[in-house]
Protein backbone atom coordinates (compact mmCIF):
# COMPACT_ATOMS: atom_id res chain seq x y z
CA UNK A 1 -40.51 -194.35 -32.49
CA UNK A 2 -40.33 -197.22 -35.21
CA UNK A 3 -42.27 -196.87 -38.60
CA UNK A 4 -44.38 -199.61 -36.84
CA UNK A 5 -45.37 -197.90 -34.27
CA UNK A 6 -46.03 -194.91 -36.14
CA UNK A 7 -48.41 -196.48 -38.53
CA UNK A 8 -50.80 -197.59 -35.80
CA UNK A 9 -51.12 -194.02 -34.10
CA UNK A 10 -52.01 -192.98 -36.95
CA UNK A 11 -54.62 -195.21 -37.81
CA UNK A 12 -55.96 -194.79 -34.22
CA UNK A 13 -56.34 -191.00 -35.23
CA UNK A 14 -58.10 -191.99 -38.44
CA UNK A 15 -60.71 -194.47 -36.08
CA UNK A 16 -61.08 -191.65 -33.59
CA UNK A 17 -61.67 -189.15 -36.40
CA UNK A 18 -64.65 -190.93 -38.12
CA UNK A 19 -65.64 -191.73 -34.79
CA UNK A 20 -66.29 -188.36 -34.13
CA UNK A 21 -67.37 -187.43 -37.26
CA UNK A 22 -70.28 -189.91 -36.74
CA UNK A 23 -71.11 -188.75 -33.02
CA UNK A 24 -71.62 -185.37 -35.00
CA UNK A 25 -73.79 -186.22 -37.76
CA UNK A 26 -75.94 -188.10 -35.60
CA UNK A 27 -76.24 -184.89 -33.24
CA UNK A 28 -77.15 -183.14 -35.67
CA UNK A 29 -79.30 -185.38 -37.89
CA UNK A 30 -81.47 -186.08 -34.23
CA UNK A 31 -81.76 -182.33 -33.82
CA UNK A 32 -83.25 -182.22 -36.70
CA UNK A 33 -85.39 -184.44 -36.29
CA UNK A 34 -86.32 -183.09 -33.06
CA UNK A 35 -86.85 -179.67 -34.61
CA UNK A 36 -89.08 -181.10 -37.19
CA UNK A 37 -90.98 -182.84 -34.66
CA UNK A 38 -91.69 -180.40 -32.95
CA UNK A 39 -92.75 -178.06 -35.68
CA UNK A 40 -95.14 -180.46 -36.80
CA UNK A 41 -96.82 -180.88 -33.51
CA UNK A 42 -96.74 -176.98 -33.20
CA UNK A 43 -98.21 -176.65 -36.55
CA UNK A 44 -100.99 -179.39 -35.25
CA UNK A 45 -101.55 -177.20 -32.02
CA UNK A 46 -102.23 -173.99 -33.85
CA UNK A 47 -104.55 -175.33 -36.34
CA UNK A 48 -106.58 -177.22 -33.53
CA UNK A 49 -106.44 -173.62 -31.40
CA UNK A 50 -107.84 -172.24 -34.66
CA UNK A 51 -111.17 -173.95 -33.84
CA UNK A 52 -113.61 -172.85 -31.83
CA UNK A 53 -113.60 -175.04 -28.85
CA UNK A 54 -117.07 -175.91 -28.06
CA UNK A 55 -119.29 -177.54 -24.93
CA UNK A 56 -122.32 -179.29 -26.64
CA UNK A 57 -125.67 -181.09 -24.82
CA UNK A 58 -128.28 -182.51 -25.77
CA UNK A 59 -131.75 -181.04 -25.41
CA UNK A 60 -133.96 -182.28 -22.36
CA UNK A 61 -137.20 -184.46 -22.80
CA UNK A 62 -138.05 -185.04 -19.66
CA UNK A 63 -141.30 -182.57 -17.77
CA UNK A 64 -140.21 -179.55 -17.16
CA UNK A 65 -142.11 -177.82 -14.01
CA UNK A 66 -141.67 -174.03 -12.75
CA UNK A 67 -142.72 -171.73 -10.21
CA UNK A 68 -144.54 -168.20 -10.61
CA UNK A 69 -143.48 -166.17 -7.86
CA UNK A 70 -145.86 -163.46 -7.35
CA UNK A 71 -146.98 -161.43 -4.73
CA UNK A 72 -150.03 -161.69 -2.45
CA UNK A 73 -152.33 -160.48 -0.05
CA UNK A 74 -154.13 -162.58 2.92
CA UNK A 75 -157.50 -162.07 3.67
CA UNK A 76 -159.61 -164.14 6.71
CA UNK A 77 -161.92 -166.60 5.04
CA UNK A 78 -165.11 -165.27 6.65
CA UNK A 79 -164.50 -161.38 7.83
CA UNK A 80 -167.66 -159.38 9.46
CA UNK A 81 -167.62 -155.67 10.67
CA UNK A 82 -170.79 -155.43 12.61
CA UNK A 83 -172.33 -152.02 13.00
CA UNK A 84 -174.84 -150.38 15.12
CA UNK A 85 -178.42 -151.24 14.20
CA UNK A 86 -179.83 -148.75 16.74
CA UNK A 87 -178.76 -145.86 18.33
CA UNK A 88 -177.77 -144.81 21.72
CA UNK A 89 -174.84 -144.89 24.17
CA UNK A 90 -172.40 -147.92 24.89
CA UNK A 91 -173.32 -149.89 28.21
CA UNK A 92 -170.44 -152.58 28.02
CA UNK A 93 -168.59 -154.59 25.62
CA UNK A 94 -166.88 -157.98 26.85
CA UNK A 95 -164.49 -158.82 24.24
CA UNK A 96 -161.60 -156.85 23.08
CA UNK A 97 -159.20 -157.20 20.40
CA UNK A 98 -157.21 -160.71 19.86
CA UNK A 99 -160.23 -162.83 22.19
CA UNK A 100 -161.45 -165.62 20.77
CA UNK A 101 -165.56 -165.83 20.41
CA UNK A 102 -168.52 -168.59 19.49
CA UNK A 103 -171.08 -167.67 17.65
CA UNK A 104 -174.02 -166.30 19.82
CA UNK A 105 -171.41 -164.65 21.99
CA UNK A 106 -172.16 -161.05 23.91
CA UNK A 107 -169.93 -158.62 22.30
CA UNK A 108 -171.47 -155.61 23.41
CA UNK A 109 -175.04 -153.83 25.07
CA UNK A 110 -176.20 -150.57 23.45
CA UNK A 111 -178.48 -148.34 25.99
CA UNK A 112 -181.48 -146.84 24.23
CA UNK A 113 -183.30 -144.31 26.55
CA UNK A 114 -185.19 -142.53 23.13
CA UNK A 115 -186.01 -146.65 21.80
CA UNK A 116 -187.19 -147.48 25.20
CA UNK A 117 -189.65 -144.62 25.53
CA UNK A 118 -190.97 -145.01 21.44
CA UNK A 119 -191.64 -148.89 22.42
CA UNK A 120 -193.76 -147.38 25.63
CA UNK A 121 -195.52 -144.93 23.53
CA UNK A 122 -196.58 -147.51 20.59
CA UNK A 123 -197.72 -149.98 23.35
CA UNK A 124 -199.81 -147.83 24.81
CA UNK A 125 -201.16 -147.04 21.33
CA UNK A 126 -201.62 -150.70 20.50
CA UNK A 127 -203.97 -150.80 23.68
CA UNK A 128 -205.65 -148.05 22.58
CA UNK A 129 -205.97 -149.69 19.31
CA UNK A 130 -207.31 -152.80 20.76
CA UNK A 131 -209.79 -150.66 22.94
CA UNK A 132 -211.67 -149.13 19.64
CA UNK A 133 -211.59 -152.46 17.85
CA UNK A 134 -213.64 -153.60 20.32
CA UNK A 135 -216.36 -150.95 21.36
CA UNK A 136 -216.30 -150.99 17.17
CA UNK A 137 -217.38 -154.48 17.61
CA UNK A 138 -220.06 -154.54 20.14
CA UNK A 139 -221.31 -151.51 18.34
CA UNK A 140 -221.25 -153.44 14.61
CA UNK A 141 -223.29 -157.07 16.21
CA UNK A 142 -225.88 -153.90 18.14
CA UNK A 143 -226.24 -152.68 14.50
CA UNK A 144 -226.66 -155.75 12.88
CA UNK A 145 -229.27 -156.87 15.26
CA UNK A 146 -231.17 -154.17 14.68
CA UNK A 147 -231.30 -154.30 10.73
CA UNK A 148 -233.14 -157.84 11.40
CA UNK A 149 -235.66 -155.77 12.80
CA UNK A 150 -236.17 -152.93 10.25
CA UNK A 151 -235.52 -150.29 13.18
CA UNK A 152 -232.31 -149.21 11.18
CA UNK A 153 -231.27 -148.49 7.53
CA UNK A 154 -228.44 -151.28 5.90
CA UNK A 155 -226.68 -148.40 5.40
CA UNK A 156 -225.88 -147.40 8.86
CA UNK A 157 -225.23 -150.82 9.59
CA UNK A 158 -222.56 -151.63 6.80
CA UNK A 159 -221.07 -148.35 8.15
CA UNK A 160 -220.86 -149.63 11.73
CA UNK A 161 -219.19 -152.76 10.27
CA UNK A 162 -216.65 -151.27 7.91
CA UNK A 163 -215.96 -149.00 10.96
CA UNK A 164 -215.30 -152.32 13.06
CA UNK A 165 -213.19 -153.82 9.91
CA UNK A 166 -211.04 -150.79 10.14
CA UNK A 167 -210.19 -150.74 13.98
CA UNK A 168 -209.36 -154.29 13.53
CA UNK A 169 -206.66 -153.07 10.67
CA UNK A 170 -205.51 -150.55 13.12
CA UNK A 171 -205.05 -152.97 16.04
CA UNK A 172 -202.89 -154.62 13.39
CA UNK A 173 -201.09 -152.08 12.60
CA UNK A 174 -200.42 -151.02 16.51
CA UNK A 175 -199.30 -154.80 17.07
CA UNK A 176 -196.34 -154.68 13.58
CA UNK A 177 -195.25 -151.37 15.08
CA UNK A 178 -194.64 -152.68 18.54
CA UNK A 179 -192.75 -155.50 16.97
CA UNK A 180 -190.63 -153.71 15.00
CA UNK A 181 -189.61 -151.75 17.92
CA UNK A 182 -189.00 -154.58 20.01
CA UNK A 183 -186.91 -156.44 17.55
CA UNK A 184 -184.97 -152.65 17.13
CA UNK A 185 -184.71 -153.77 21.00
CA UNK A 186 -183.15 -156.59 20.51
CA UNK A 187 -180.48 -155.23 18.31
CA UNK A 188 -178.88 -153.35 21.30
CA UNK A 189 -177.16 -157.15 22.11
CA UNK A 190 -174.37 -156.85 19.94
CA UNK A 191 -173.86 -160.51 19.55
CA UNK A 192 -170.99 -162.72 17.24
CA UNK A 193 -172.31 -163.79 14.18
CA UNK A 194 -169.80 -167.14 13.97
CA UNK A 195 -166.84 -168.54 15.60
CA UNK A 196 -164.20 -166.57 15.20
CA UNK A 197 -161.30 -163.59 16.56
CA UNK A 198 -162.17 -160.20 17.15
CA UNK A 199 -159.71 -158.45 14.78
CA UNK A 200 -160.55 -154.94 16.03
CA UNK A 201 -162.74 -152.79 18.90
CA UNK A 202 -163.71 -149.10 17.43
CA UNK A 203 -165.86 -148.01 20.85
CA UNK A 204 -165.44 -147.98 24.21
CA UNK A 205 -168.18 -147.24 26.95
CA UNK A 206 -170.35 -144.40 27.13
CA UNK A 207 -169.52 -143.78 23.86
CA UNK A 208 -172.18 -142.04 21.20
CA UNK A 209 -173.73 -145.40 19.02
CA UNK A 210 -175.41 -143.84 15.57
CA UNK A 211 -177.17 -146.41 13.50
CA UNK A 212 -173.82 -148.14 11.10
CA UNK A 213 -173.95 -146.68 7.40
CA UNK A 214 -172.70 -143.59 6.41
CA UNK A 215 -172.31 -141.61 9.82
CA UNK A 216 -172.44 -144.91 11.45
CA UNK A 217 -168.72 -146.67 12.18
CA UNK A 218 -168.02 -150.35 12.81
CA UNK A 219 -168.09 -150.76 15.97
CA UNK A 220 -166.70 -154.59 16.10
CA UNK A 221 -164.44 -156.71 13.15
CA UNK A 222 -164.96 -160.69 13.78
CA UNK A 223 -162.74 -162.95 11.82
CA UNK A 224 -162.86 -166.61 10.92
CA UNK A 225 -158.93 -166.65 10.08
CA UNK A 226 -158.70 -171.11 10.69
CA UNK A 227 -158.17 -170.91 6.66
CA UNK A 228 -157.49 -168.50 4.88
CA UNK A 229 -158.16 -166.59 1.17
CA UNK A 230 -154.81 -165.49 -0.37
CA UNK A 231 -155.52 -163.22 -3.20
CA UNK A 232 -152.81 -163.03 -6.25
CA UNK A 233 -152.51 -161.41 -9.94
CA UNK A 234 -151.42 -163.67 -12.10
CA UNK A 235 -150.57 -162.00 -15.83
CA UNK A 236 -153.02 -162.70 -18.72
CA UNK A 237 -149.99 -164.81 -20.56
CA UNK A 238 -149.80 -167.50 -17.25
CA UNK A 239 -154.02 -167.84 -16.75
CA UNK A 240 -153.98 -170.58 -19.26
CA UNK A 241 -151.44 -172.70 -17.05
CA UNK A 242 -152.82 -171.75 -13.82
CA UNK A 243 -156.43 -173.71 -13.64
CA UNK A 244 -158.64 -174.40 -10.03
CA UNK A 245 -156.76 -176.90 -8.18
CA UNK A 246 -152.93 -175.62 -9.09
CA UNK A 247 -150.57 -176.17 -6.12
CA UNK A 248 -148.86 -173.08 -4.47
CA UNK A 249 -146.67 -172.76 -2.03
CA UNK A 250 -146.50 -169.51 0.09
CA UNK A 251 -144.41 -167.58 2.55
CA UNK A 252 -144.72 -164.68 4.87
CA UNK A 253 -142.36 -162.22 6.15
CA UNK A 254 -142.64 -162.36 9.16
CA UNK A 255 -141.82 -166.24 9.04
CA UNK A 256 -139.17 -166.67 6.42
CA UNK A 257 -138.48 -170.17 7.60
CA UNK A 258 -141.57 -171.32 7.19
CA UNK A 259 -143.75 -172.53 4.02
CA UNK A 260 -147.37 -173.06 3.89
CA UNK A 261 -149.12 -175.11 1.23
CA UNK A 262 -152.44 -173.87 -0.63
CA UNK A 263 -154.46 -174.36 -3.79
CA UNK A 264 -155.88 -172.13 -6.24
CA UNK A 265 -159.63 -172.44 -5.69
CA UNK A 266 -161.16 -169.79 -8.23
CA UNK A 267 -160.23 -167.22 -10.77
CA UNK A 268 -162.40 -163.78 -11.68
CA UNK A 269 -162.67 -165.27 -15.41
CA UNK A 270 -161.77 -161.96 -16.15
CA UNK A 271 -158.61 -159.52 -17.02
CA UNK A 272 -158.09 -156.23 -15.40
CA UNK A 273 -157.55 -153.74 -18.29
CA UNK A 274 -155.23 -152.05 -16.11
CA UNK A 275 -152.83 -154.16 -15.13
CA UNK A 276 -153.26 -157.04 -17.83
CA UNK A 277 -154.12 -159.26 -14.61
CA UNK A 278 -156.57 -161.82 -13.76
CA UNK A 279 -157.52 -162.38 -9.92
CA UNK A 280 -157.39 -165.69 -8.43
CA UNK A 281 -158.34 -166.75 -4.85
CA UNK A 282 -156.27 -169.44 -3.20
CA UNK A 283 -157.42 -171.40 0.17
CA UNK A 284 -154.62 -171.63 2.99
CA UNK A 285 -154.77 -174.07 6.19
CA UNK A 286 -154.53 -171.70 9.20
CA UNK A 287 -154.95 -173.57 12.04
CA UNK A 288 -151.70 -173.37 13.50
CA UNK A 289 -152.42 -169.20 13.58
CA UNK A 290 -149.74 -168.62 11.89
CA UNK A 291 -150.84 -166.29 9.09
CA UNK A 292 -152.19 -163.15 9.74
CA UNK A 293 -155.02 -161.65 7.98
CA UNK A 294 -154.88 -158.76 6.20
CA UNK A 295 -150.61 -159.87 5.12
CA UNK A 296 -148.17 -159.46 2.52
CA UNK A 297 -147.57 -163.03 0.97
CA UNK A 298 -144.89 -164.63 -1.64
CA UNK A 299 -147.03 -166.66 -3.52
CA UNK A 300 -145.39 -169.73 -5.97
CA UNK A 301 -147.39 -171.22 -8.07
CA UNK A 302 -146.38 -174.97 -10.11
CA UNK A 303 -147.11 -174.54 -13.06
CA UNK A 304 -148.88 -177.06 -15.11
CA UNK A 305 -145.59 -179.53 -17.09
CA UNK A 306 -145.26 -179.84 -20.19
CA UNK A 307 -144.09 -183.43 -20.93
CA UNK A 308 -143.32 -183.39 -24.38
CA UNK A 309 -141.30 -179.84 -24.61
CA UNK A 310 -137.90 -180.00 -25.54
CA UNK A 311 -135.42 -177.32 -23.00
CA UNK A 312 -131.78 -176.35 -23.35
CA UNK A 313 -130.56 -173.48 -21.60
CA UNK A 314 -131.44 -170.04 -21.85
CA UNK A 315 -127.13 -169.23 -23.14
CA UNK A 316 -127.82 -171.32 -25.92
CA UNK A 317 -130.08 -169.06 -27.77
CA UNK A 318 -128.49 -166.63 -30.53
CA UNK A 319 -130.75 -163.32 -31.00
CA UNK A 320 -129.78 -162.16 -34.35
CA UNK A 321 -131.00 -159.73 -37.04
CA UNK A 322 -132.75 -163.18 -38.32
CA UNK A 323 -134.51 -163.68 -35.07
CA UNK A 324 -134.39 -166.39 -32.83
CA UNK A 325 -132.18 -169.31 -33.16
CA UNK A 326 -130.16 -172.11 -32.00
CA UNK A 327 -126.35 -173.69 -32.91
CA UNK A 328 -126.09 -177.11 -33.68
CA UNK A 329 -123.34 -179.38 -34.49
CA UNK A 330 -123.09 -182.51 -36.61
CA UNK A 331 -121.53 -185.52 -36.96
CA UNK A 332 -118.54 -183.78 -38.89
CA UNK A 333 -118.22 -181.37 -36.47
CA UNK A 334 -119.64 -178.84 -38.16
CA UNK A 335 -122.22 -175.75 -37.45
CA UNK A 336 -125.72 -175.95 -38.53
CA UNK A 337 -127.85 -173.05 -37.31
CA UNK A 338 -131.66 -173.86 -36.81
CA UNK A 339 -134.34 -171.36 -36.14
CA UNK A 340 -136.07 -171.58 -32.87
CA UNK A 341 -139.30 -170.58 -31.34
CA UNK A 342 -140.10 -170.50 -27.57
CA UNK A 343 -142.89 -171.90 -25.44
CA UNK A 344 -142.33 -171.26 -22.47
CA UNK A 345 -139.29 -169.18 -20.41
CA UNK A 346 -138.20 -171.02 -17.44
CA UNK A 347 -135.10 -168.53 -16.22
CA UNK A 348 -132.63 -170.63 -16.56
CA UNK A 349 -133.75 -172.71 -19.40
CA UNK A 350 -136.30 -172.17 -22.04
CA UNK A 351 -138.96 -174.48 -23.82
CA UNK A 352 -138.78 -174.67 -27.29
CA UNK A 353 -141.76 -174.59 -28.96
CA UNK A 354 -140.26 -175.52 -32.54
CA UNK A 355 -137.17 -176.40 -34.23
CA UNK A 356 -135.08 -178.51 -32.39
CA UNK A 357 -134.73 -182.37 -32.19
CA UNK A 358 -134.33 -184.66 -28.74
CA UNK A 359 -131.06 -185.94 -30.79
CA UNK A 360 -129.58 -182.44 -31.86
CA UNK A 361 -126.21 -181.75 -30.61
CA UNK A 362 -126.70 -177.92 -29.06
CA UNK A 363 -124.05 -175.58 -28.53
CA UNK A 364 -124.31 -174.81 -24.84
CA UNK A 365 -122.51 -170.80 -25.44
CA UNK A 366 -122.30 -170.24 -29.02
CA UNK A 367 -119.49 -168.26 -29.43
CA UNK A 368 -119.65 -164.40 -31.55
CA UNK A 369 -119.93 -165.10 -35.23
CA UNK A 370 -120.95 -168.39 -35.61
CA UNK A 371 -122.56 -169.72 -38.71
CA UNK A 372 -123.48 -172.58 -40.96
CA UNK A 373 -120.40 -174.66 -41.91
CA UNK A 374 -118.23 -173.57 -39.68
CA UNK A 375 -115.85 -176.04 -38.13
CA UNK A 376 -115.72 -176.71 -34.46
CA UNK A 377 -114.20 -178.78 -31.86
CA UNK A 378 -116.17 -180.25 -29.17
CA UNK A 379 -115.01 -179.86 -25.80
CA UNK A 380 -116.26 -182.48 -23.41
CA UNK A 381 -118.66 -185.06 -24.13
CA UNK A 382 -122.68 -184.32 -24.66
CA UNK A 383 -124.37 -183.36 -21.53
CA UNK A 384 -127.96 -183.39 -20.55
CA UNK A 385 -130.47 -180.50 -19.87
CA UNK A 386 -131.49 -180.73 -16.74
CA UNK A 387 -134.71 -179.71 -15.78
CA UNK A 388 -136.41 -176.83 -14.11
CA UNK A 389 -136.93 -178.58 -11.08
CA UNK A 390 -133.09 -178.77 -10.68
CA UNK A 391 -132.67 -175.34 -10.93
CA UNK A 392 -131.02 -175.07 -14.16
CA UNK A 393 -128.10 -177.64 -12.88
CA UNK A 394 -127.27 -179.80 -16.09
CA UNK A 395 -126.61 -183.31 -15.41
CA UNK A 396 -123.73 -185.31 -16.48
């Protein structure tokens, strides 16, 4: 090989050197780079996981409406256990349990052997009665007559007229008792005192009738059950929001598919020192015959809204050793705890009485340990509270 040829290979080796001495040193310089890179966006990642990641909303303003679920009893509107007003032996009875009666109609006959014989007896008296009022009569105007005369002393003759005054009282007397036994008479039609469903039959015939009171049992129950009364508890705390005219809604057991509107139409105006409850009476459409007198009943009542209360849910409350309070979040992103009080407890969400603003920023779940100035990072953009008519279910 010449010393021409020589000299270029060996300048080829000198290109092909630095060549690859620059290939290197940018490999390395662009790891690191790399390296650096990534260190910095780890070291950004680990101080942003160092904040508490946060979902904020915003409290709701709109009404917020809720239900009272209590239980109930149902009780026929109009409800009449008829006793015995005489006594005797059952003749008949007509109507037995579940029929359907007017008022006026023949429920029953009572057969009075001992009434019937006490209404011959005070007849006969009354004529008897009648007889001595009038010989007492003839005998006063004799009396009289003869007084004009001077044959008799006044004396004798204001005697024969008192005497005639008092058969006359007695004649009255004979006349009241005969009525009184005959309306006793009467009373052995057992007879429906309004429109209605017998609801229960306690006799059958031949059976021993004693005057109804204390040895006395009912012998007929007679129901007006076309509405109904549904009687509920409500706690002393709710009476305030539950006036004459609230809207309930109501369901049975033995129809859980079906709900039956009614309306609160009175309250005891009283508390029951027992139970811290005051009684209210609702009125239930019963047309249909649906509801059954005498029931269990899962009574909801709405409520009266509140349209200027502020909710947010029930998880964003913090119960402390300071009491009640909320977690808010500023424009810096940054904690500010407020103390809270409630109005109202709606399950899911709560009304706040004071303390909170319609343009706070609320920590939805506060996490353990949160306090004033502590740096957060919000997780999703503000959400609204629903309300309690949704169930709870926040809107986006």
């Amino acid at each position: 090989m010449s010393q021409l040829d020589r000299k270029k290979s060996w300048r080829g080796l000198r290109i092909a050197g630095v060549f690859a001495i620059v290939v290197a040193l940018i490999i390395v310089a662009h790891g690191v780079i790399t390296r650096a890179a990534e260190g910095s966006r780890l070291h950004d990642w680990t101080e942003a996981q160092a904040l508490p990641t946060v979902a904020i909303i915003s409290p709701g303003n709109d009404a917020n409406s809720s239900g009272l679920e209590l239980p109930g009893r149902l009780e026929a509107f109009t409800r009449a256990p008829i006793y015995a007003r005489v006594s005797g032996y059952l003749k008949s009875w007509k109507y037995d349990i579940g029929a359907r009666v007017k008022a006026g109609d023949l429920l029953a006959e009572i057969e009075t052997p001992d009434l019937d014989q006490q209404l011959l007896q005070v007849r006969a008296d009354l004529i008897t009665a009648q007889a001595n009022a009038a010989l007492a009569q003839t005998t006063a105007k004799r009396w009289q007559s003869l007084a004009s005369t001077g044959a008799v002393a006044r004396q004798d003759v204001d005697e024969k007229v008192g005497d005639y005054t008092a058969k006359q009282a007695m004649v009255k007397a004979a006349m009241a008792n005969v009525d009184r036994l005959i309306a006793m008479k009467n009373f052995t039609r057992i007879a429906a005192p309004f429109d209605g469903i017998v609801t229960a039959r306690n006799t059958d015939v031949g059976a021993l009738i004693n005057v109804g009171g204390s040895s006395g049992q009912e012998l007929f129950v007679v129901s007006d059950v076309r509405k109904l009364r549904v009687y509920v508890n409500v706690p002393q705390t709710n009476v305030p929001s539950v006036p004459p005219g609230t809207k309930a809604t109501i369901s049975v057991p033995d129809r859980p598919n079906a709900k039956y509107s009614a309306t609160v139409e009175s309250s005891s105006q009283s508390v029951n020192a027992a139970s811290g409850t005051a009684l209210m009476q609702l009125i239930v459409d019963n047309q249909a015959d649906d509801l059954l007198p005498g029931g269990y009943a899962s009574v909801r009542l709405d409520l009266a809204n509140h349209g200027d209360a502020l909710s947010v849910p029930a998880s964003a409350l913090i119960f402390d050793a300071k009491g009640l309070s909320i977690a808010t979040v500023d424009s810096g992103n940054r904690v500010i705890i407020k103390p809270v009080t409630i109005a109202r407890d709606l399950g899911k969400l709560v009304e706040l009485g004071s303390g909170v603003a319609a343009n706070d920023r609320v920590i939805e779940s506060p996490p353990d340990g949160i306090a004033t100035g502590a740096e957060v990072r919000i997780a999703a953009a503000p959400k609204h509270v629903a309300t309690a008519e949704d169930g709870g279910n926040r809107k986006k």
